[in-house]
Every structure is written in structure tokens, then in C-alpha cells.
N, C-alpha and C. Protein backbone atom coordinates (compact mmCIF):
# COMPACT_ATOMS: atom_id res chain seq x y z
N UNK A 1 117.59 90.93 109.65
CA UNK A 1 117.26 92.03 108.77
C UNK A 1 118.13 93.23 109.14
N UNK A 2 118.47 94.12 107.92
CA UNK A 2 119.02 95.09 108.26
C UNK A 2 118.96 96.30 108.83
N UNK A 3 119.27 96.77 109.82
CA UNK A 3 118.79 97.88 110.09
C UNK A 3 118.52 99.20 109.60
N UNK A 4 116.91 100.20 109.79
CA UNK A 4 116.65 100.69 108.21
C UNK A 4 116.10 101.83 109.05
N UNK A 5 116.84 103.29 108.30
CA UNK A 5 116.47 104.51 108.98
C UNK A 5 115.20 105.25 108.72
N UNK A 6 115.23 105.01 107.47
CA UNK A 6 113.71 105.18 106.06
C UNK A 6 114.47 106.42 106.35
N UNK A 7 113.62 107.16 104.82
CA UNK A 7 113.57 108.55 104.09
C UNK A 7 112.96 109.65 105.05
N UNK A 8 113.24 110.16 105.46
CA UNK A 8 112.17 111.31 105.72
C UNK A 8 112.36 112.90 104.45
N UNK A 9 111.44 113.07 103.88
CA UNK A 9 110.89 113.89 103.44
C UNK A 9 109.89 114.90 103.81
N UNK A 10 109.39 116.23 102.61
CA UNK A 10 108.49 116.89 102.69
C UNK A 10 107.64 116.52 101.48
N UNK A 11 106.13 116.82 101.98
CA UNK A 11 104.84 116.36 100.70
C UNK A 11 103.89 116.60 101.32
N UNK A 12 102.97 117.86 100.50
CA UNK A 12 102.33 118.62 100.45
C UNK A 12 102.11 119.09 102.22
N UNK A 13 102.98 119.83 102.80
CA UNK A 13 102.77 120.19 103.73
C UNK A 13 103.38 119.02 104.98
N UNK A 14 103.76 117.92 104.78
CA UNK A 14 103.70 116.95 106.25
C UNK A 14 104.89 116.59 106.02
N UNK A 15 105.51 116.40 106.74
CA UNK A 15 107.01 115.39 106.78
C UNK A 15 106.69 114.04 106.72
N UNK A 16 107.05 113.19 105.42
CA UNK A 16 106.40 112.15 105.70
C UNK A 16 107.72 110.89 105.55
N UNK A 17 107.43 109.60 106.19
CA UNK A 17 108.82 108.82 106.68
C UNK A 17 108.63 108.04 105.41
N UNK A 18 109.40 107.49 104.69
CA UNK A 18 109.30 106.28 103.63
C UNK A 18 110.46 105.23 104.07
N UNK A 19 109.76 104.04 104.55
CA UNK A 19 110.35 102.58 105.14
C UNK A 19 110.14 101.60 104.24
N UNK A 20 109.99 100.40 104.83
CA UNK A 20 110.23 99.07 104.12
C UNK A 20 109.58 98.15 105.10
N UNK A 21 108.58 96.94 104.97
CA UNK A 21 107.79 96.49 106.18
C UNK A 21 107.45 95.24 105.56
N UNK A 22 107.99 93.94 106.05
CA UNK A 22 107.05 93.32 105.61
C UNK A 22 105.93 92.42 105.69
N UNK A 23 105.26 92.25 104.88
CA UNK A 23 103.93 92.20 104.93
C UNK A 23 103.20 90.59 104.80
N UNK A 24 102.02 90.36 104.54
CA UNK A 24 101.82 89.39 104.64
C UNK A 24 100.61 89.11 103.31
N UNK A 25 100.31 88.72 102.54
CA UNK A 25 99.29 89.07 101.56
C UNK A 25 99.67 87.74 100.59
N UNK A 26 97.91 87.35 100.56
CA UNK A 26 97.78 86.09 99.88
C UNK A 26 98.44 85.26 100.56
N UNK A 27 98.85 85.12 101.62
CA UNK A 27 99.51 83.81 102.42
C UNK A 27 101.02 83.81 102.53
N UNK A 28 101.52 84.74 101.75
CA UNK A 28 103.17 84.75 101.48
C UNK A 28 103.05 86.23 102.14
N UNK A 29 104.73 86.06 102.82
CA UNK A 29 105.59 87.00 103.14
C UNK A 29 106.22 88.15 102.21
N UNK A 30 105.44 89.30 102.05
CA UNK A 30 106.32 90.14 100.54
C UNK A 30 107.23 91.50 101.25
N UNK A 31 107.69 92.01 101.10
CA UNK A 31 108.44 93.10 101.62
C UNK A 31 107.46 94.28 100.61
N UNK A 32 107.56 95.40 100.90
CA UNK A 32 106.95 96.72 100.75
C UNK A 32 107.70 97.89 100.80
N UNK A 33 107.63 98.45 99.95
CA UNK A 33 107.69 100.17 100.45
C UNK A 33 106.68 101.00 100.84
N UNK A 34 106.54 101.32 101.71
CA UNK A 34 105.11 102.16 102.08
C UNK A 34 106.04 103.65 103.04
N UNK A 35 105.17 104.57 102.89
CA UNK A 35 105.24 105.84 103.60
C UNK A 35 104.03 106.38 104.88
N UNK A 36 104.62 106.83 105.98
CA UNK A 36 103.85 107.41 107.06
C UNK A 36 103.90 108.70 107.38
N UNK A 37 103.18 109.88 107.35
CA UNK A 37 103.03 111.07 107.56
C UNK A 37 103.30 110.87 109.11
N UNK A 38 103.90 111.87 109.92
CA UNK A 38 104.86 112.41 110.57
C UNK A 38 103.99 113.54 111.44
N UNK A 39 104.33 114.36 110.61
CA UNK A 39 103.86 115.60 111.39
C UNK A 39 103.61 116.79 110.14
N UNK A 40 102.98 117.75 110.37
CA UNK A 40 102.58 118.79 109.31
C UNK A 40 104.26 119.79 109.29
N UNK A 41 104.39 120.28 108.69
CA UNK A 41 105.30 121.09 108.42
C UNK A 41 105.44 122.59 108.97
N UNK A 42 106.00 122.67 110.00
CA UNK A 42 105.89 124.09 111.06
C UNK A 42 105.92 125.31 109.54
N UNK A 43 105.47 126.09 109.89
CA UNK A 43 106.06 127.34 108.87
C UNK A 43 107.32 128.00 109.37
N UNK A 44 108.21 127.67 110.46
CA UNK A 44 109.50 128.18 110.38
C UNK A 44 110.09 126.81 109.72
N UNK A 45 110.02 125.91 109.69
CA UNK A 45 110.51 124.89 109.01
C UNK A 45 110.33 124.65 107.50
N UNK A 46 109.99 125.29 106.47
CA UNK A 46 109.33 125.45 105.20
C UNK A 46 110.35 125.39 104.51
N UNK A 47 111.50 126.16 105.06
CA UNK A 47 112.83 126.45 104.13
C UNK A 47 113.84 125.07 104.44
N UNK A 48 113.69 124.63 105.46
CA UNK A 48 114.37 123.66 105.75
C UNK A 48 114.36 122.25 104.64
N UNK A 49 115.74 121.37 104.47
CA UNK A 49 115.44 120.77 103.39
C UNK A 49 115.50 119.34 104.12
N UNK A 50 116.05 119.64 105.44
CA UNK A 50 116.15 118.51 105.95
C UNK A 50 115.05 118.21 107.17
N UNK A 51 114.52 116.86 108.00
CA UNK A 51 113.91 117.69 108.84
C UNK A 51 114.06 118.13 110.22
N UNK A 52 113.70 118.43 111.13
CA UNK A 52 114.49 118.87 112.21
C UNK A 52 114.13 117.58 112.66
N UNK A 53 114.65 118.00 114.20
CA UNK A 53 115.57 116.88 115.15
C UNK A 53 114.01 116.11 115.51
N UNK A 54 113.02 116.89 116.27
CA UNK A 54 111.89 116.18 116.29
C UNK A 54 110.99 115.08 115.67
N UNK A 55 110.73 115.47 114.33
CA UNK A 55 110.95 114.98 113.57
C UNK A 55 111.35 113.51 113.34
N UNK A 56 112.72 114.06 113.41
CA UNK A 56 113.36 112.61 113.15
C UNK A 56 113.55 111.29 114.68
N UNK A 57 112.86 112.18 115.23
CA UNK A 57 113.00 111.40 116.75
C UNK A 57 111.43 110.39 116.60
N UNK A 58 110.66 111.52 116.35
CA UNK A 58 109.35 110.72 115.87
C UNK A 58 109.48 108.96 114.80
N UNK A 59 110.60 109.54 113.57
CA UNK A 59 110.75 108.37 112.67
C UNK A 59 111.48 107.42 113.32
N UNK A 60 112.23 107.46 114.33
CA UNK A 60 113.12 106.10 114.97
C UNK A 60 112.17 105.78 115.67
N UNK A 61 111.66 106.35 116.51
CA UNK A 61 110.36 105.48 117.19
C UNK A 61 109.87 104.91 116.73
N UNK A 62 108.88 105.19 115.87
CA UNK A 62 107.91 104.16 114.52
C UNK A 62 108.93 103.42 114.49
N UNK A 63 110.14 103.27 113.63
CA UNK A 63 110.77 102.15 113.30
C UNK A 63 111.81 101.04 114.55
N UNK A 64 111.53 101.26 115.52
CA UNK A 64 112.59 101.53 116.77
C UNK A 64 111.72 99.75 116.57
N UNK A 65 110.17 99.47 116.39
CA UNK A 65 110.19 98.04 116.50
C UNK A 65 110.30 96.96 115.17
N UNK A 66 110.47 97.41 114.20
CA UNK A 66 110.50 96.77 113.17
C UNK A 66 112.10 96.37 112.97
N UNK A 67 113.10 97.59 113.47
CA UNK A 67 114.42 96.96 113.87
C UNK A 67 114.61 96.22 114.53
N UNK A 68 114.36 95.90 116.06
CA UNK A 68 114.39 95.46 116.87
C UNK A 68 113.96 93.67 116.53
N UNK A 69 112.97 93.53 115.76
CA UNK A 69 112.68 92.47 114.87
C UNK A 69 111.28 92.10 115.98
N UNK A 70 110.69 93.00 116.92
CA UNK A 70 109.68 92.74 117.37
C UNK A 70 107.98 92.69 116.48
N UNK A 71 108.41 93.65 115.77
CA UNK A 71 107.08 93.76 115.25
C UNK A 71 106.87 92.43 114.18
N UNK A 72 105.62 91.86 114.05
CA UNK A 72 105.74 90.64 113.77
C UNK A 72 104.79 90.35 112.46
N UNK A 73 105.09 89.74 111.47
CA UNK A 73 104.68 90.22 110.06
C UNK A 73 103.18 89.25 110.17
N UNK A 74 102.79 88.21 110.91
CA UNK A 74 101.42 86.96 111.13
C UNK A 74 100.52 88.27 111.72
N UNK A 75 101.12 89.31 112.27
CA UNK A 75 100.21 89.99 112.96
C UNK A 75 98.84 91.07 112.13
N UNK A 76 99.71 90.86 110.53
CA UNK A 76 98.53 91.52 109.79
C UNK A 76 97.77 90.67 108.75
N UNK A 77 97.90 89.40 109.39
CA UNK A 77 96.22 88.70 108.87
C UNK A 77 95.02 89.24 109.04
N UNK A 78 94.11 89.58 108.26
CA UNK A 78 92.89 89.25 108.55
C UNK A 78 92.55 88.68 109.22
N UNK A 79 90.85 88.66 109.90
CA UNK A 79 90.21 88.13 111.05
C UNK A 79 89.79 86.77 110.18
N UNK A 80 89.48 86.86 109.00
CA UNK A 80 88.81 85.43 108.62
C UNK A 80 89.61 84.60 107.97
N UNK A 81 91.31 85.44 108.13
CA UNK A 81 92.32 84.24 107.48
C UNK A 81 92.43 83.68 109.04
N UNK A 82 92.93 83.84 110.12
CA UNK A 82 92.87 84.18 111.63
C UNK A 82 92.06 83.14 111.84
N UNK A 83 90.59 83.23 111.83
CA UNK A 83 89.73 82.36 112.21
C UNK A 83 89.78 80.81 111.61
N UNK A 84 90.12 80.41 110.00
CA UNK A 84 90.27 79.51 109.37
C UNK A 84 91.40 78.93 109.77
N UNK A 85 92.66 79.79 109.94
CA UNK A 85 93.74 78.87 109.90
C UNK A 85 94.16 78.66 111.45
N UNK A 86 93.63 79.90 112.55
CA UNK A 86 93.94 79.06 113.89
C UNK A 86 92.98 78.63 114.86
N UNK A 87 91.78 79.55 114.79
CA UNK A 87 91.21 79.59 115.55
C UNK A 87 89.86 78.19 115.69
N UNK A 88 89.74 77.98 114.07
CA UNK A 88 88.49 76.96 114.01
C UNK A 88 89.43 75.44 113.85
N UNK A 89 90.32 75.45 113.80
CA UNK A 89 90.97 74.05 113.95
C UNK A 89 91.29 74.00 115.56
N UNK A 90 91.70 74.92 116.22
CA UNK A 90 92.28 74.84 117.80
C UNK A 90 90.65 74.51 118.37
N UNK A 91 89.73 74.55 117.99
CA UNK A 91 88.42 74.48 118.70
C UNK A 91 87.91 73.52 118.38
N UNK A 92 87.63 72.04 116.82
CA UNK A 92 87.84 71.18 116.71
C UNK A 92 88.01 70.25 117.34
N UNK A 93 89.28 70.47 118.12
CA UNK A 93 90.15 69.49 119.32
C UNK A 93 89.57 69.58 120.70
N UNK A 94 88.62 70.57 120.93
CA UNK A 94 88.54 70.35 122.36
C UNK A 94 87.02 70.16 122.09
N UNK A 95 86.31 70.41 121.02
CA UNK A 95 84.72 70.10 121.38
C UNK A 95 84.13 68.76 120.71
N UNK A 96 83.30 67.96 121.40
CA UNK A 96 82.57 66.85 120.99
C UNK A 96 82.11 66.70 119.74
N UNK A 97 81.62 65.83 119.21
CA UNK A 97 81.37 65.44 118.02
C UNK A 97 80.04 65.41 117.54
N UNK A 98 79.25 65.93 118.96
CA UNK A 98 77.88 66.28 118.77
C UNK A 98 77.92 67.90 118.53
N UNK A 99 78.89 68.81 119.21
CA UNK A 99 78.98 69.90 119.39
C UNK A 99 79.44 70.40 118.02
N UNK A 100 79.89 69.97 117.28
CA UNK A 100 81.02 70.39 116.13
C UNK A 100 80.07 70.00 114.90
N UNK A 101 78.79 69.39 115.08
CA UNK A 101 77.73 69.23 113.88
C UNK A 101 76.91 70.48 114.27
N UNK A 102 76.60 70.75 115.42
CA UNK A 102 75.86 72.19 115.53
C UNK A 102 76.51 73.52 114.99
């Protein structure tokens, strides 16, 4: 994947980051645009169009693992997709056949 700086902007008061993430929904892999508020907007910073350095140190962090290709898209299943698809078949295999009718 390519490496992705996202938008940073201003809205209604917050500096907010707009990235790309993707996701996991209905069982398939979809890509997204979604946005993360940042920080509120200093009042010496109001006039500013860009945002300062802080700021933008904040937005590489957040994204510092989704580049990296660590952050991992299985990780936003649900608990009861989670439970169906790993957890109650891995438990199956190790318990008896008296145990698994209870």
C-alpha cells in the first residue's frame, strides 16, 4: 500500500486529519475515507490556513501504523463475528463430545 499523509484541515474549531483505512464490513475488505479530530484550534492559530508543525506531528503518528502496514484490518471484527468464526470452532477440537452437547 501506498504511503498516505491524509488531509489535515480546519472544521468548526478542531484540526481535523482526513485518511483512508481499510476496513472490514460484511466479511469483505472495503477501503474508506474517514476523518479524525486532532486537536481544537489555538486562537493564535485561527488565521493560519495551514496547520502548524504540532499538529501535523500528531497526524503522522496516527498514521505512522497504518503505513508501516502494522495496523491490521481482522482487527475490527466484531466480538460475535470473532466468536463464530474463531473462537467456537478452535474449542470444538479440544472438548469431548459429551462436553460440546452441554
Amino acid at each position: 500500500m501506498k504511503k498516505q499523509s491524509g488531509y489535515i484541515y480546519r472544521r468548526a474549531g478542531w484540526w481535523v486529519l482526513r485518511y483512508r483505512e481499510n476496513l472490514l464490513e460484511n466479511g469483505q475488505i472495503i477501503r474508506k475515507q474517514l476523518a479524525k479530530r486532532l486537536a481544537p484550534v489555538a486562537p493564535e492559530h485561527k488565521r493560519l490556513r495551514k496547520a502548524p508543525a504540532d499538529v501535523q506531528d500528531m497526524a503522522e503518528d496516527f498514521l505512522r501504523p497504518l503505513n508501516r502496514g502494522t495496523a491490521i484490518t481482522q482487527a475490527t471484527q466484531t466480538i460475535g463475528e470473532f466468536a463464530e468464526s474463531e473462537f467456537f470452532p478452535s474449542l470444538e477440537k479440544d472438548l469431548r463430545q459429551s462436553t460440546r452437547k452441554g
